[in-house]
PDB file of N, CA and C in Angstrom:
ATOM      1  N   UNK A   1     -30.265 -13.139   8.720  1.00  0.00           N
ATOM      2  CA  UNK A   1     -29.039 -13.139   9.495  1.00  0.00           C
ATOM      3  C   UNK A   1     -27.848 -13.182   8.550  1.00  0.00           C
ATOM      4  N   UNK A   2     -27.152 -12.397   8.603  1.00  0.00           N
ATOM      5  CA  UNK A   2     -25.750 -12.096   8.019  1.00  0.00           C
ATOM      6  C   UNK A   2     -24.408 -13.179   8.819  1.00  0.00           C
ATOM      7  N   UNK A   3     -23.643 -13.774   7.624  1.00  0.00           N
ATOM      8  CA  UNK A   3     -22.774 -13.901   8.292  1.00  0.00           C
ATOM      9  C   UNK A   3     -21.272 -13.770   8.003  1.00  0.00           C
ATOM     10  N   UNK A   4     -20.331 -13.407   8.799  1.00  0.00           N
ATOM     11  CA  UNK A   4     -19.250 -13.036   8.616  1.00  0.00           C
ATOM     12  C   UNK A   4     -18.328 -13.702   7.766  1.00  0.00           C
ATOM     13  N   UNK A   5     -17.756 -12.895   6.462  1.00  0.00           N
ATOM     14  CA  UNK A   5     -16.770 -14.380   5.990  1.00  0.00           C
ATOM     15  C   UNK A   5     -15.478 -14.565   6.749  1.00  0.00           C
ATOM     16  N   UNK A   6     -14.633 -15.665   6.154  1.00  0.00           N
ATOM     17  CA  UNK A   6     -13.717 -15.972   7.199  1.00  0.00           C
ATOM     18  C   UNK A   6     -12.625 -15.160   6.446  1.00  0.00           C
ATOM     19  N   UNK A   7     -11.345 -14.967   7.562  1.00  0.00           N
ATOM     20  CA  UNK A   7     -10.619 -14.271   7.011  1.00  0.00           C
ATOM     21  C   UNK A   7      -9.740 -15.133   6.280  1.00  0.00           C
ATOM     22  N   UNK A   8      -9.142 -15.035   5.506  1.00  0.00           N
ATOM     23  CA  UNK A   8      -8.019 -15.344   4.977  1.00  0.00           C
ATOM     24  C   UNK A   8      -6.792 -15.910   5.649  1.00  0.00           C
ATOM     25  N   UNK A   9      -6.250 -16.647   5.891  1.00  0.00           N
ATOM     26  CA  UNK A   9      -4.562 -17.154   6.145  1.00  0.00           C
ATOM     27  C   UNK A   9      -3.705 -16.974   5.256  1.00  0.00           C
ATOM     28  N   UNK A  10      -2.846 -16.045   5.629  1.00  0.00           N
ATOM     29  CA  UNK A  10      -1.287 -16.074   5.178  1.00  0.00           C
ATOM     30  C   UNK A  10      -1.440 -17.684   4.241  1.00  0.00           C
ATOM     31  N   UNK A  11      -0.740 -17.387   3.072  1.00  0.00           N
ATOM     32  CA  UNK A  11      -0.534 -19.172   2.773  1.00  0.00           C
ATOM     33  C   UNK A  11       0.809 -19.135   2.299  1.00  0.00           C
ATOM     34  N   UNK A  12       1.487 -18.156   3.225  1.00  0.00           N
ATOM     35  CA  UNK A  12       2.874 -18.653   3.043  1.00  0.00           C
ATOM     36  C   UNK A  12       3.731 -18.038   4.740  1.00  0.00           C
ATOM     37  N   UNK A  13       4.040 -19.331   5.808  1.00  0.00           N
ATOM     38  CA  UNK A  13       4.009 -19.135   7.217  1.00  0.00           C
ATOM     39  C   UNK A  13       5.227 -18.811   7.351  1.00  0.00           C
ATOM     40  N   UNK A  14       5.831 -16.976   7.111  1.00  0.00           N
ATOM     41  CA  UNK A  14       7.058 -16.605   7.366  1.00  0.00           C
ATOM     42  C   UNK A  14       6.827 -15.350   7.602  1.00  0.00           C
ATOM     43  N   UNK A  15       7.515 -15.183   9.048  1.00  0.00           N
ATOM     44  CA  UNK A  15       6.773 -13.508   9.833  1.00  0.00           C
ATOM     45  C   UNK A  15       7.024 -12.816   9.004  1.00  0.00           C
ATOM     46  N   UNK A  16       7.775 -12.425   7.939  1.00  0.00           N
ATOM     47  CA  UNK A  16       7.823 -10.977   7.126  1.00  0.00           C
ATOM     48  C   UNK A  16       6.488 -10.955   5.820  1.00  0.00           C
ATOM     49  N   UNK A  17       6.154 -12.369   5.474  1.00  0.00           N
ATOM     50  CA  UNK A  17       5.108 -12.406   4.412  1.00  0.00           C
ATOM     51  C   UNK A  17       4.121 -10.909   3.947  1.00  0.00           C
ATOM     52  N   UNK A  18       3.406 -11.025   5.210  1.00  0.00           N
ATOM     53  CA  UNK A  18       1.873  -9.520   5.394  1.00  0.00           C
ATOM     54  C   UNK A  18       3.225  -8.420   5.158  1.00  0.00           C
ATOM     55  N   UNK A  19       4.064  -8.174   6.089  1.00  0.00           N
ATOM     56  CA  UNK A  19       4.382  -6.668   5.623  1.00  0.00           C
ATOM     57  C   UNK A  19       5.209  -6.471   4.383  1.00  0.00           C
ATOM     58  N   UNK A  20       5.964  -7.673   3.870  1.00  0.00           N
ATOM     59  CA  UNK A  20       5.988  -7.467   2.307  1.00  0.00           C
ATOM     60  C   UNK A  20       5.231  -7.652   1.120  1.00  0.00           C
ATOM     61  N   UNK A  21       3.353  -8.433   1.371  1.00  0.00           N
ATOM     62  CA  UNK A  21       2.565  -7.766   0.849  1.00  0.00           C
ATOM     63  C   UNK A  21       2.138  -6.609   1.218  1.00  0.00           C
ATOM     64  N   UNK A  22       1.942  -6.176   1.985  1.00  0.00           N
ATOM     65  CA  UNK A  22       1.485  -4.727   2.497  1.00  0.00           C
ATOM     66  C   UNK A  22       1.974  -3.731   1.577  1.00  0.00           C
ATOM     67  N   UNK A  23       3.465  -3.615   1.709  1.00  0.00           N
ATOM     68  CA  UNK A  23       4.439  -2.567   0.938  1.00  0.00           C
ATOM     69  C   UNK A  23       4.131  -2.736  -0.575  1.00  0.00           C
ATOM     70  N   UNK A  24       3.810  -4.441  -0.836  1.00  0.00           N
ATOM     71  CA  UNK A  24       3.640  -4.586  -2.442  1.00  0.00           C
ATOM     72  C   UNK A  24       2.063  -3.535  -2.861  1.00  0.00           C
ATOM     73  N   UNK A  25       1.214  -3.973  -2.269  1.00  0.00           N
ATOM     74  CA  UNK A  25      -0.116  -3.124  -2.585  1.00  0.00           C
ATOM     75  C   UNK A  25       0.007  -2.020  -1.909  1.00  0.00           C
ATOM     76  N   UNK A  26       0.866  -1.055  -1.203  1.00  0.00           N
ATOM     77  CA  UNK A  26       1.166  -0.079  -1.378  1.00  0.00           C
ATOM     78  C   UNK A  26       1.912   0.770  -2.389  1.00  0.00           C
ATOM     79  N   UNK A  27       2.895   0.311  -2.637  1.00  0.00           N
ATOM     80  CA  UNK A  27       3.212   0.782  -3.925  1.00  0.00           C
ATOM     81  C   UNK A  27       3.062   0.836  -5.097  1.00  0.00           C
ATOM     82  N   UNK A  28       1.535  -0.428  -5.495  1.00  0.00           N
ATOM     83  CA  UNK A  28       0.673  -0.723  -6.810  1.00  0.00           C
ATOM     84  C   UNK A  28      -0.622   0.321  -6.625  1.00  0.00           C
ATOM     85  N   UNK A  29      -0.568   1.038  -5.340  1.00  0.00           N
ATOM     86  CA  UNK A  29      -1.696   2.022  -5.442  1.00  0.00           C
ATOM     87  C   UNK A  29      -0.765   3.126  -5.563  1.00  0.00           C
ATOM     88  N   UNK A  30       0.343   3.561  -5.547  1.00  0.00           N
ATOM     89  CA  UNK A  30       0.766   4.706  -6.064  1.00  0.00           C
ATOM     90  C   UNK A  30       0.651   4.877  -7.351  1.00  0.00           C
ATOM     91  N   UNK A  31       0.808   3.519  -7.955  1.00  0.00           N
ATOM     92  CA  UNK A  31       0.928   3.764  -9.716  1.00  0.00           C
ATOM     93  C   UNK A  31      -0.739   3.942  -9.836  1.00  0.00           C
ATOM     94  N   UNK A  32      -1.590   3.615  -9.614  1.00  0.00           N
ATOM     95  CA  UNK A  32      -3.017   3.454  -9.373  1.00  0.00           C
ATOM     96  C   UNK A  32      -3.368   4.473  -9.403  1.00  0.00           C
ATOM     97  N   UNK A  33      -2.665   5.105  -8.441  1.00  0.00           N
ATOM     98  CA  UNK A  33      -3.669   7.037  -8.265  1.00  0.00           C
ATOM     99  C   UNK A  33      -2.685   7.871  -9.261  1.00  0.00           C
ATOM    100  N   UNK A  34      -2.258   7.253 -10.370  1.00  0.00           N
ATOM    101  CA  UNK A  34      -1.428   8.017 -11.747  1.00  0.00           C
ATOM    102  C   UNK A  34      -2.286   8.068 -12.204  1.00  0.00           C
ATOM    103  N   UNK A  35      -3.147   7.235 -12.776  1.00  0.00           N
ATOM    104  CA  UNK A  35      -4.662   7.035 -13.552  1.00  0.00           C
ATOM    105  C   UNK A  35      -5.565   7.899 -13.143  1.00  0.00           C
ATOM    106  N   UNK A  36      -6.241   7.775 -11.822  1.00  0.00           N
ATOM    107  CA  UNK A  36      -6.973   8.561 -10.898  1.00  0.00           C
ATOM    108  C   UNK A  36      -6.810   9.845 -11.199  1.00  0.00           C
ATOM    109  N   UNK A  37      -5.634  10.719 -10.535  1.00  0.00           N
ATOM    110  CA  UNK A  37      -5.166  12.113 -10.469  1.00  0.00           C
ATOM    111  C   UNK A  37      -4.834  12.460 -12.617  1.00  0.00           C
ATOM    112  N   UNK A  38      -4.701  11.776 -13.493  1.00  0.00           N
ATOM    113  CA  UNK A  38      -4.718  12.216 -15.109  1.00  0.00           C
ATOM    114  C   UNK A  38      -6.648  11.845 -15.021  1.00  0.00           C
ATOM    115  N   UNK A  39      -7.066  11.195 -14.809  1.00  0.00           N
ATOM    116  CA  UNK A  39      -8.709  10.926 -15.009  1.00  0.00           C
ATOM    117  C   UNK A  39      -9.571  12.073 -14.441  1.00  0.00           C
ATOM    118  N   UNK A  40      -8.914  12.668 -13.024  1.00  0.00           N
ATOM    119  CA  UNK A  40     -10.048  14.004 -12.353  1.00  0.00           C
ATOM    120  C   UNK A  40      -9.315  14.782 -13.107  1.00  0.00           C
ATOM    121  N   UNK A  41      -8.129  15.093 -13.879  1.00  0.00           N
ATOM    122  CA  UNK A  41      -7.609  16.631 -14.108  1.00  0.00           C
ATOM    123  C   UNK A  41      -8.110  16.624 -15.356  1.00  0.00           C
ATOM    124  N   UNK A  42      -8.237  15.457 -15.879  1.00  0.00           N
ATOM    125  CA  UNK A  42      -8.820  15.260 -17.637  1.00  0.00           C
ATOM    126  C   UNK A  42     -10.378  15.745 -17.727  1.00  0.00           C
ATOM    127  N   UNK A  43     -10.481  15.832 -16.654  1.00  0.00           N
ATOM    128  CA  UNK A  43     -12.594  16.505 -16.159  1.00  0.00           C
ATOM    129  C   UNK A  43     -12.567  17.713 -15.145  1.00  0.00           C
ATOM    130  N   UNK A  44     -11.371  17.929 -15.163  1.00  0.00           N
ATOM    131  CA  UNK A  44     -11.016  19.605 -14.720  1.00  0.00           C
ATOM    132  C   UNK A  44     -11.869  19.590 -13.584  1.00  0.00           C
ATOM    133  N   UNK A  45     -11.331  18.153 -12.514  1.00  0.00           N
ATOM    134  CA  UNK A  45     -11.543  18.114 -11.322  1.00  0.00           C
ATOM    135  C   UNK A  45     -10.546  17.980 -10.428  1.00  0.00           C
ATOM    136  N   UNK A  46     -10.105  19.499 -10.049  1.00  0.00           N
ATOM    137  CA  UNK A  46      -8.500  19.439  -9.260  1.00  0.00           C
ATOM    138  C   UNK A  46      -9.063  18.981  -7.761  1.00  0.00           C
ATOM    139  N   UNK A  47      -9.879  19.196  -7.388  1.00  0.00           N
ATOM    140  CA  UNK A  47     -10.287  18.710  -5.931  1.00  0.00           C
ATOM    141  C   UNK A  47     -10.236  17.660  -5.799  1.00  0.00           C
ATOM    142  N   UNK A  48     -10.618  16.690  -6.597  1.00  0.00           N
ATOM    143  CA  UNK A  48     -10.245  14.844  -6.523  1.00  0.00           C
ATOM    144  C   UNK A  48      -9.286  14.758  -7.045  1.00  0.00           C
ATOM    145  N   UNK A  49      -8.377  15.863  -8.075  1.00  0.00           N
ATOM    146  CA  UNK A  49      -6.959  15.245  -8.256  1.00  0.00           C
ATOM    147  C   UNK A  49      -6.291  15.598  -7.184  1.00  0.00           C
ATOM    148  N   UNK A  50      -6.376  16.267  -6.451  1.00  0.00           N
ATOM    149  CA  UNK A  50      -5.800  16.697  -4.946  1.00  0.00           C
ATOM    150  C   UNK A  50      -5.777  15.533  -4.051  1.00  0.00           C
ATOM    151  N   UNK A  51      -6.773  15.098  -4.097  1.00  0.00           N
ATOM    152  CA  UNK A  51      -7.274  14.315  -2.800  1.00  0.00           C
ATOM    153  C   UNK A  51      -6.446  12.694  -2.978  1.00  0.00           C
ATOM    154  N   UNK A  52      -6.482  12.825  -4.650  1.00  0.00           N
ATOM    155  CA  UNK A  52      -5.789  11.691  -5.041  1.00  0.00           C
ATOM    156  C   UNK A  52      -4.140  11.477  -4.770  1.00  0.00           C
ATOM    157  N   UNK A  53      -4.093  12.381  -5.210  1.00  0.00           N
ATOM    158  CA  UNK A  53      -2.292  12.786  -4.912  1.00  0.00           C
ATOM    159  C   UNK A  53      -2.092  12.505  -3.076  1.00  0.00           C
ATOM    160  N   UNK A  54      -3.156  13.008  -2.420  1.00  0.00           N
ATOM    161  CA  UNK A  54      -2.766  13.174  -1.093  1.00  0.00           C
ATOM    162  C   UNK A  54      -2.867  11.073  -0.519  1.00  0.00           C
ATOM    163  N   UNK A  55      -3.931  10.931  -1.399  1.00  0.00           N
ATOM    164  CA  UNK A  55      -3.665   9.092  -1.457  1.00  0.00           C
ATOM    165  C   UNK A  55      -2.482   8.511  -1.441  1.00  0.00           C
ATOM    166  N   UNK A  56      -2.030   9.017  -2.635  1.00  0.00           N
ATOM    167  CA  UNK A  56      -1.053   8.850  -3.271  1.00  0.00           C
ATOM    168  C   UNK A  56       0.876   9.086  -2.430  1.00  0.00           C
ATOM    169  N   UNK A  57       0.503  10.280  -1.702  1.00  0.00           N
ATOM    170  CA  UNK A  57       1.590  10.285  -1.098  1.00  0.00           C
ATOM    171  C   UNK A  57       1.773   9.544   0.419  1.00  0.00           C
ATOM    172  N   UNK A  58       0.494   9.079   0.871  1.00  0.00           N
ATOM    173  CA  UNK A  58       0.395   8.489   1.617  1.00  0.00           C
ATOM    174  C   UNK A  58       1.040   6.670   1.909  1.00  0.00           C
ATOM    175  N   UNK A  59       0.501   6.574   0.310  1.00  0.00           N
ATOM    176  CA  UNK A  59       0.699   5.661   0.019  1.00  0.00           C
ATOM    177  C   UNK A  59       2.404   4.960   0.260  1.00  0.00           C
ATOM    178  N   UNK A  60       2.714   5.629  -0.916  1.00  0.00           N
ATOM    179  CA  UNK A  60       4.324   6.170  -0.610  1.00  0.00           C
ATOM    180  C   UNK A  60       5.140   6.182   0.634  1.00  0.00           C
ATOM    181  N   UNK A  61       4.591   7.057   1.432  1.00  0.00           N
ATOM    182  CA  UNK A  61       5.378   6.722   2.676  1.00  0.00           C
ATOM    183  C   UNK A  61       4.944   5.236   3.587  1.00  0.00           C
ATOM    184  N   UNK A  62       3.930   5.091   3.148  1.00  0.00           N
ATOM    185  CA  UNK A  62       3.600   3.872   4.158  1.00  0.00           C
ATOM    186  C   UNK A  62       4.933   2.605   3.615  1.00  0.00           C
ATOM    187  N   UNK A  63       4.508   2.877   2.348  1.00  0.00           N
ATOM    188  CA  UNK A  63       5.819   1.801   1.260  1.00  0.00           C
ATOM    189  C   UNK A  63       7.206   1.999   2.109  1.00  0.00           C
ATOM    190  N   UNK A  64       7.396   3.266   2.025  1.00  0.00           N
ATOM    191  CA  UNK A  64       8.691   3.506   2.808  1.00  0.00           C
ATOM    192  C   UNK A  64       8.949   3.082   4.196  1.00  0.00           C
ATOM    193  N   UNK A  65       8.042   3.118   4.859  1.00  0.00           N
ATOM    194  CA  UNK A  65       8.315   2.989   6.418  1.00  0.00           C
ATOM    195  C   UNK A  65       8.095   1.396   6.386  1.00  0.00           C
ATOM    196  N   UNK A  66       7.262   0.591   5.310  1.00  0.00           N
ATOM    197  CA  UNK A  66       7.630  -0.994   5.280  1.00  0.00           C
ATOM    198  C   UNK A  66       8.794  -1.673   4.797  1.00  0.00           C
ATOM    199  N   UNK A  67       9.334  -0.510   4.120  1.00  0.00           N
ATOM    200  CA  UNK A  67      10.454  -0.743   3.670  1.00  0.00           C
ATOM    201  C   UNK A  67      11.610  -0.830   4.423  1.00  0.00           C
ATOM    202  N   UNK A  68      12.319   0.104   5.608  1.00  0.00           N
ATOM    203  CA  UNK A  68      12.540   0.504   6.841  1.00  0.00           C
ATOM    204  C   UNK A  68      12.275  -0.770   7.535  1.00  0.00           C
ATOM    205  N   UNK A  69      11.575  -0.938   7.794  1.00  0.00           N
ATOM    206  CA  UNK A  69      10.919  -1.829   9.019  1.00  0.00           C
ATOM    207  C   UNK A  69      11.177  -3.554   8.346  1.00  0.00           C
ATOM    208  N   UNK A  70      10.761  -3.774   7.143  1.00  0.00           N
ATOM    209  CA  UNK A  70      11.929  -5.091   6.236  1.00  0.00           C
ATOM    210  C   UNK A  70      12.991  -4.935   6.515  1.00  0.00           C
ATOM    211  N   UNK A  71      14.085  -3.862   6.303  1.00  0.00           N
ATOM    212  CA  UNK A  71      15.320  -3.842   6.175  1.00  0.00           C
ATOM    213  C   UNK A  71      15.756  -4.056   7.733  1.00  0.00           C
ATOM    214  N   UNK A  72      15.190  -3.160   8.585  1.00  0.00           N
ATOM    215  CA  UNK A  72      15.312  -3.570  10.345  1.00  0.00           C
ATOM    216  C   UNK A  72      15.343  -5.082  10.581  1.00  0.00           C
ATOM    217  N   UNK A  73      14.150  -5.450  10.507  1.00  0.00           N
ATOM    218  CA  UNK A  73      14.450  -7.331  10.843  1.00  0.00           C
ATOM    219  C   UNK A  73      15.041  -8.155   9.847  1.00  0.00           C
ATOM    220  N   UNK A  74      15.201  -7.934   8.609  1.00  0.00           N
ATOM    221  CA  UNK A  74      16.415  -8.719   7.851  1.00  0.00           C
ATOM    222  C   UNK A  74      17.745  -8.413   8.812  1.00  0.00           C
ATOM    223  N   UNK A  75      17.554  -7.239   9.152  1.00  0.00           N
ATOM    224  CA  UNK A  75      19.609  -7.172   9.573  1.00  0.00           C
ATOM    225  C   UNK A  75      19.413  -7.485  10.982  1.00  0.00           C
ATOM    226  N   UNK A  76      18.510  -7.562  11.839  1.00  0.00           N
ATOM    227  CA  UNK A  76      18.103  -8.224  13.074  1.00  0.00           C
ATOM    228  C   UNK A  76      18.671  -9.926  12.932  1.00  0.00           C
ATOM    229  N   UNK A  77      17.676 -10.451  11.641  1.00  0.00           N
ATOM    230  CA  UNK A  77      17.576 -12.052  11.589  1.00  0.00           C
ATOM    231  C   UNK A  77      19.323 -12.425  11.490  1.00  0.00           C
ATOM    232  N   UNK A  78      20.028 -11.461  10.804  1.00  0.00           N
ATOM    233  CA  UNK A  78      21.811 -11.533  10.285  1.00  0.00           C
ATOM    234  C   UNK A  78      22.513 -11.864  11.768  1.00  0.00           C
ATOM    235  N   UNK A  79      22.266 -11.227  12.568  1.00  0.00           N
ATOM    236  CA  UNK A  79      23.093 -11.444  14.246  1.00  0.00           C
ATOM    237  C   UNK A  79      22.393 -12.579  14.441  1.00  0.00           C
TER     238      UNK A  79
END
């Protein structure tokens, strides 16, 4: 029998905490798939440097739209 581990708690209790880690390990995997996308092209594998990049830009926007969405409820919390 398997059992589930527990999840984790925030250990710091302030609603913006998760989505400004979120944005942080989003934007440490953009620099991440720099390595990745020079590592498949260095083995003259453009199909995983593709796929990486497409990580990669994903990544990016997610950063952005947490970014957006921080800046929304900071100027919310201001009124």
């Amino acid at each position: 029998m398997t059992t589930m581990a527990k999840e984790k708690i925030s250990p710091v209790k302030d609603k913006n905490y998760d989505l400004i880690r979120a944005m942080q390990m989003s934007m440490e995997n953009v620099y991440r798939m720099d390595t990745y996308i020079a590592d498949a092209e260095g083995r003259g594998d453009s199909e995983l440097a593709n796929w990486f990049r497409m990580i990669q830009d994903n990544s990016r926007k997610a950063g952005e739209q947490g970014k957006q969405l921080l800046m929304s409820r900071m100027q919310q919390e201001k009124r």
